[in-house]
N, C-alpha and C. Protein backbone atom coordinates (compact mmCIF):
# COMPACT_ATOMS: atom_id res chain seq x y z
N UNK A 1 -42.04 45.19 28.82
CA UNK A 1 -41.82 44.08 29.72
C UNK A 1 -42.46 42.83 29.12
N UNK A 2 -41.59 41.62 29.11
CA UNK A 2 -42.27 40.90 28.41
C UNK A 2 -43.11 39.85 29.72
N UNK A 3 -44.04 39.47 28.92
CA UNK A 3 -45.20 38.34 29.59
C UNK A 3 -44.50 36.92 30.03
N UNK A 4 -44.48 36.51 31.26
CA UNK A 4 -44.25 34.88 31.09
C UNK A 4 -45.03 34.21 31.81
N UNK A 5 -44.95 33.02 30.57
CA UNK A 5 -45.96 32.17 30.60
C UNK A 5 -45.45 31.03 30.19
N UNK A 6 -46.54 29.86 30.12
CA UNK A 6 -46.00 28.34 29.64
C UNK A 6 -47.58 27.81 29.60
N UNK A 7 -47.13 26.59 28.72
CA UNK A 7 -48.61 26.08 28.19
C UNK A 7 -48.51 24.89 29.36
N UNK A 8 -50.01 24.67 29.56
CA UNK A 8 -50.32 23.49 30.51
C UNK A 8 -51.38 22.91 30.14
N UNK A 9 -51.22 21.46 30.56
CA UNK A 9 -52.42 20.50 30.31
C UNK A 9 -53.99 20.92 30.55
N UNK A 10 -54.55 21.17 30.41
CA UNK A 10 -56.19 21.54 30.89
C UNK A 10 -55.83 20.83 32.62
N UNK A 11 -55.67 19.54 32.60
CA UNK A 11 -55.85 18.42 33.54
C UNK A 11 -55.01 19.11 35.15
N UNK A 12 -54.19 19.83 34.63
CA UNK A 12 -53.60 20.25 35.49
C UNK A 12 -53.53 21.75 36.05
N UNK A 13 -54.50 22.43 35.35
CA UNK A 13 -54.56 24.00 35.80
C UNK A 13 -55.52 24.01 36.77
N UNK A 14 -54.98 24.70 38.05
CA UNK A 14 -56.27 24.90 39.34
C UNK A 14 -56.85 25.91 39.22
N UNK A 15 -57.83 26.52 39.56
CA UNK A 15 -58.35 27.52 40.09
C UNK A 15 -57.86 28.73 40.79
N UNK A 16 -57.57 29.93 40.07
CA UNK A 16 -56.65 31.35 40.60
C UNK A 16 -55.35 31.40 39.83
N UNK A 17 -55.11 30.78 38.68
CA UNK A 17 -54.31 30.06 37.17
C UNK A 17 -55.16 31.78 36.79
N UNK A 18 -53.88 32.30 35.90
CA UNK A 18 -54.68 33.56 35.44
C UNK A 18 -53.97 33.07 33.84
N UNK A 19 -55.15 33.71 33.36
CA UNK A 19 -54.87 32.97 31.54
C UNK A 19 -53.67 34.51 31.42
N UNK A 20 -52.57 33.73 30.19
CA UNK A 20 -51.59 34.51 29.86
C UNK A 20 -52.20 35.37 28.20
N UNK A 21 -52.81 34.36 27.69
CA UNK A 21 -53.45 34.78 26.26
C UNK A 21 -54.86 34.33 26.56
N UNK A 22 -55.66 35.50 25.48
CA UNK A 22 -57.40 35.16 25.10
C UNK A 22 -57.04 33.92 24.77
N UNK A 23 -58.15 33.71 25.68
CA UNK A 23 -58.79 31.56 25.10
C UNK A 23 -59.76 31.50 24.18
N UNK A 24 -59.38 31.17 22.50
CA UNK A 24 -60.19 31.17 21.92
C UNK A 24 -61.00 29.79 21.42
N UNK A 25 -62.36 29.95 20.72
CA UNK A 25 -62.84 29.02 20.45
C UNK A 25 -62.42 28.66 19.13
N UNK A 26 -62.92 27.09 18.00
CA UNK A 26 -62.48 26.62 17.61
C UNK A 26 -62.52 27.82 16.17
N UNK A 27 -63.50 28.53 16.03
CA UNK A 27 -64.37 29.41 14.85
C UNK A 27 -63.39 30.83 15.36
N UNK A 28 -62.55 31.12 16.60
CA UNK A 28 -61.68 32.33 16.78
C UNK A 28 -62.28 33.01 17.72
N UNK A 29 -63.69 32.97 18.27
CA UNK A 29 -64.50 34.21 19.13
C UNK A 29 -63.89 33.66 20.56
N UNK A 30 -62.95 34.69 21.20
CA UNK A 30 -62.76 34.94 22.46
C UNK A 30 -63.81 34.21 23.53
N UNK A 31 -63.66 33.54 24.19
CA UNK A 31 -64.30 32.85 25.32
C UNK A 31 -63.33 33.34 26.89
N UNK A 32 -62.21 33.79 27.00
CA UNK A 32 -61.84 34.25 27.95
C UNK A 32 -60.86 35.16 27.66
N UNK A 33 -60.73 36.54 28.18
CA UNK A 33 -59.50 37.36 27.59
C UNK A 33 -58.80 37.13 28.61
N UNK A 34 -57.05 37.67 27.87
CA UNK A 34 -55.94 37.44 28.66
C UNK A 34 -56.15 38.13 29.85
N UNK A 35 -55.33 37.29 30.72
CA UNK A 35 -55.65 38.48 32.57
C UNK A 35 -56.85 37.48 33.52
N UNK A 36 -57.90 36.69 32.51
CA UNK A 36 -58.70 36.05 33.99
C UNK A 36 -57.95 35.31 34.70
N UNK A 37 -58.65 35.41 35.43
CA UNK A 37 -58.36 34.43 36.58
C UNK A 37 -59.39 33.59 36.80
N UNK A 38 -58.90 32.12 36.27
CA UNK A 38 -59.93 30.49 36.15
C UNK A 38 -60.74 30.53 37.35
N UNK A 39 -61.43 30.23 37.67
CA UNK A 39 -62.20 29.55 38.33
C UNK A 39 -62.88 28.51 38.31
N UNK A 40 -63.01 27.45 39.40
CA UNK A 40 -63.82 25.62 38.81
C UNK A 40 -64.57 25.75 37.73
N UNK A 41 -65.43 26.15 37.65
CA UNK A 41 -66.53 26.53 36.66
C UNK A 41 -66.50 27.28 35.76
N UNK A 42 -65.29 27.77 35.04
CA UNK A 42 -64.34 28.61 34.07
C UNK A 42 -63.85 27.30 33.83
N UNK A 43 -63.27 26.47 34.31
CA UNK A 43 -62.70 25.37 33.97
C UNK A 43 -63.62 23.85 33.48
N UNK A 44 -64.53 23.82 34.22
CA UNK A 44 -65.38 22.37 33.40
C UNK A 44 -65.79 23.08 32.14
N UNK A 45 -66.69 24.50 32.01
CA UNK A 45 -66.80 24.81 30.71
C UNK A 45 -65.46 24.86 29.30
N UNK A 46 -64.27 25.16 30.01
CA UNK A 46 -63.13 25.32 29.17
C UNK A 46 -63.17 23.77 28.59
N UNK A 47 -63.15 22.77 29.62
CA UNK A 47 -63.03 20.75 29.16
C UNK A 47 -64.02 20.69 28.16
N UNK A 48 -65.44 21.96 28.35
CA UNK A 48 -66.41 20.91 27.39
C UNK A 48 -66.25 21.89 26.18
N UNK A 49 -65.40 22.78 25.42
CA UNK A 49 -64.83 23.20 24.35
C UNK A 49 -64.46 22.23 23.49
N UNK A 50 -63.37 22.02 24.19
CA UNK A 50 -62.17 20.77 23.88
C UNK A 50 -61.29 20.84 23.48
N UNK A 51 -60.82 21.70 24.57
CA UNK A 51 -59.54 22.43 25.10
C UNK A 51 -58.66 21.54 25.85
N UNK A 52 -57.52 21.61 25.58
CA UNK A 52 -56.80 20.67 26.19
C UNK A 52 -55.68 21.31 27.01
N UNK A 53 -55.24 22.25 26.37
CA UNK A 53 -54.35 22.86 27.12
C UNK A 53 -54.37 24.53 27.31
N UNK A 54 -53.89 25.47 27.98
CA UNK A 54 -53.85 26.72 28.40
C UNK A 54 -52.73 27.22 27.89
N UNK A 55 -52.48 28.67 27.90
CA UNK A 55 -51.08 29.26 28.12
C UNK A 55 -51.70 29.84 29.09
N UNK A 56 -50.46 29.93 30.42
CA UNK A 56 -50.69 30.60 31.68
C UNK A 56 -50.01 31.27 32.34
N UNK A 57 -50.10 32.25 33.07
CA UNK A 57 -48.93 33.49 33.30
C UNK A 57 -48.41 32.46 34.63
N UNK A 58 -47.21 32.76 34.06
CA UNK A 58 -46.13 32.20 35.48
C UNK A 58 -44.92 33.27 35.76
N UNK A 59 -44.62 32.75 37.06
CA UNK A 59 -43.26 33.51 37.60
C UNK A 59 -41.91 33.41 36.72
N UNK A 60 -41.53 34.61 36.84
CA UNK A 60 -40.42 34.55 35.87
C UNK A 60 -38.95 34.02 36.57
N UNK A 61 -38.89 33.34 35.48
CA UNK A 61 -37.23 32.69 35.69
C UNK A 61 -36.08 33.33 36.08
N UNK A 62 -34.54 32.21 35.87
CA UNK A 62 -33.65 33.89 36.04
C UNK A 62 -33.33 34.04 34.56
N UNK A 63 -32.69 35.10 34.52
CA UNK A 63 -32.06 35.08 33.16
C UNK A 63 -31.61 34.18 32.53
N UNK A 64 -31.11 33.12 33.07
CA UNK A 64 -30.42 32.09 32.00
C UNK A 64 -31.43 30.98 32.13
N UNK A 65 -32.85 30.92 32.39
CA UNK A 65 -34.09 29.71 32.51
C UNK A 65 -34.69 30.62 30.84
N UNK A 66 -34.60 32.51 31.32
CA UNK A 66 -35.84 32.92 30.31
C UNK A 66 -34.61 32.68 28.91
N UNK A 67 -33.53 32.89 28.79
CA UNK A 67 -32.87 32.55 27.72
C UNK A 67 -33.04 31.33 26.87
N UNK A 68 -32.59 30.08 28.32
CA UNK A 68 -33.13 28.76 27.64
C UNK A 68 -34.61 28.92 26.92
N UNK A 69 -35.40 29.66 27.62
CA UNK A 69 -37.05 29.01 27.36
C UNK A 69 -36.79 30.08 25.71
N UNK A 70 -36.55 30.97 25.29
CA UNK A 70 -36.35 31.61 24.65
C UNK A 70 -35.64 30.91 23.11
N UNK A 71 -34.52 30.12 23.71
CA UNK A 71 -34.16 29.25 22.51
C UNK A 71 -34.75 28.37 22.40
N UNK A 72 -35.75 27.45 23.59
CA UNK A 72 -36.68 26.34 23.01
C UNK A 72 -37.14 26.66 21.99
N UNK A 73 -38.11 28.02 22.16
CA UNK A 73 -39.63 28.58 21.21
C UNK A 73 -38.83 28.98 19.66
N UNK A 74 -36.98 29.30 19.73
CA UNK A 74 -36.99 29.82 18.53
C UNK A 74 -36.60 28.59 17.84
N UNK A 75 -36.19 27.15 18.29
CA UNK A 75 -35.87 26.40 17.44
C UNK A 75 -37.01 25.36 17.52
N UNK A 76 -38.33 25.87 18.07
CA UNK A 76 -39.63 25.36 17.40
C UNK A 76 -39.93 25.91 16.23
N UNK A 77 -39.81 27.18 16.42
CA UNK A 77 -40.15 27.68 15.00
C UNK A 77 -39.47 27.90 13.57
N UNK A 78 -38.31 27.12 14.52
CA UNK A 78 -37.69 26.78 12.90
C UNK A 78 -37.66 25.40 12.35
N UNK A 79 -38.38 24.48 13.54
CA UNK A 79 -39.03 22.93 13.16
C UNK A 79 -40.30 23.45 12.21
N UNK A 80 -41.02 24.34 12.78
CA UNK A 80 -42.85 24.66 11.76
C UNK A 80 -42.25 24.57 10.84
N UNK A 81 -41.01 25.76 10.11
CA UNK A 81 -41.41 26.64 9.01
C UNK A 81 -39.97 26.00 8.62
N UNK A 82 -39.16 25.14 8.46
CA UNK A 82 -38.15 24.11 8.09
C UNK A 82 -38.78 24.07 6.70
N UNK A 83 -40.10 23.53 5.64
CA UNK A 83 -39.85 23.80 4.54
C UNK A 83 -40.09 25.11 3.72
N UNK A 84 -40.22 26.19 4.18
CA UNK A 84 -40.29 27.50 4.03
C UNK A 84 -39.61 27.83 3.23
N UNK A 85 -38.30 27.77 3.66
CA UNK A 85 -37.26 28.67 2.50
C UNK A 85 -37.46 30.24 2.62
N UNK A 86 -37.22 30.56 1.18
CA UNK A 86 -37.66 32.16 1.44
C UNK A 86 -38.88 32.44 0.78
N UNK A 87 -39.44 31.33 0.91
CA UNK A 87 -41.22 31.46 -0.08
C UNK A 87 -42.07 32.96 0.66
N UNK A 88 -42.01 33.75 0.09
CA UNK A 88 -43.39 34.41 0.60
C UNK A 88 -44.91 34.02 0.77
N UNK A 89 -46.14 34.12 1.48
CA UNK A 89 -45.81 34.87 2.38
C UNK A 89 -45.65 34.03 3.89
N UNK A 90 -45.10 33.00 3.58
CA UNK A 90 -44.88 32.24 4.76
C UNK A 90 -43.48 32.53 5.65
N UNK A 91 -42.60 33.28 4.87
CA UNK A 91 -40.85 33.34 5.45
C UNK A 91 -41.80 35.06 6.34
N UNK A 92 -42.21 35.80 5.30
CA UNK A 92 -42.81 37.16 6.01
C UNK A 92 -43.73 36.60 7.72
N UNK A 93 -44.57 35.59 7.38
CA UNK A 93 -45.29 34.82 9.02
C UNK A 93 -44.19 34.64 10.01
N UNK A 94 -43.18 33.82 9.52
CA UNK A 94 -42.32 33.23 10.12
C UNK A 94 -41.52 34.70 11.21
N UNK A 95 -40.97 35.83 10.40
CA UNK A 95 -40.04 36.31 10.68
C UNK A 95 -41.61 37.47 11.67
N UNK A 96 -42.32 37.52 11.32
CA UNK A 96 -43.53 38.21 12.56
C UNK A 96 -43.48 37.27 13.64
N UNK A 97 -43.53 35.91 13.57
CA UNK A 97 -43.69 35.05 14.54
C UNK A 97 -42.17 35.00 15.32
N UNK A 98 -40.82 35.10 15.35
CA UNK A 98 -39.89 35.30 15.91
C UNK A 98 -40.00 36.81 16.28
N UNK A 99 -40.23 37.67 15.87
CA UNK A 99 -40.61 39.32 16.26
C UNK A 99 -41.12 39.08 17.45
N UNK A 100 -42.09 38.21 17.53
CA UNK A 100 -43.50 38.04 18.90
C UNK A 100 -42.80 37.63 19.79
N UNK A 101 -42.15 36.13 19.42
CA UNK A 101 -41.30 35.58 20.53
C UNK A 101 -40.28 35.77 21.51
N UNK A 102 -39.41 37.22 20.26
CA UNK A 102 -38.47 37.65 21.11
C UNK A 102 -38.94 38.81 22.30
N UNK A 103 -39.93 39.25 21.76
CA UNK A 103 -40.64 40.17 22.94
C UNK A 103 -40.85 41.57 22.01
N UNK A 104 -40.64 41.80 20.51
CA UNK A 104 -41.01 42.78 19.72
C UNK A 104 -41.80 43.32 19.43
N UNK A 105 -42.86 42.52 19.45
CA UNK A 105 -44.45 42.58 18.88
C UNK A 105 -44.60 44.02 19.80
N UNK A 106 -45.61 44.59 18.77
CA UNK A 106 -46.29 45.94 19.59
C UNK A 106 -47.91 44.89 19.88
């Protein structure tokens, strides 16, 4: 089953916002794993990181919203990796990173 979610402004996530992915810090060490649920004071500490935005579990669409949202993310990732080509090992990132998106990833 896949996860849905969408990224949001820091400015705009309330309190009972359950994180969709670990919130990491700038060095990679986990500061919140996926599944909390924010709270005010989960949140001024998240601002003084300097964190700007979240990914956050939301209600799922219908089929033709998760499709659209589905072709947004894949023709972002073919804006990133546009000078790629078939260079290794960046085309190998690329084609893990569409794996994830489509809902493959183990």
């Amino acid at each position: 089953m896949n996860r849905h979610y969408h990224y949001m402004p820091l400015s705009k996530v309330t309190p009972g916002t359950v994180l969709a992915d670990d919130l990491l810090d700038k060095v990679g060490h986990v500061l919140l794993p996926a599944g909390t649920t924010l709270t005010e004071r989960m949140l001024q500490a998240i601002a003084q990181h300097d964190i700007h935005q979240l990914s956050v579990e939301s209600e799922a669409g219908t089929e033709q919203e998760q499709i659209e949202d589905l072709a947004t993310k894949l023709s972002r990732i073919e804006k990133i990796f546009r000078q790629v080509g078939d260079a290794e090992p960046a085309s190998i990132l690329k084609s893990y990173v569409i794996f994830y998106r489509q809902g493959e990833a183990k």
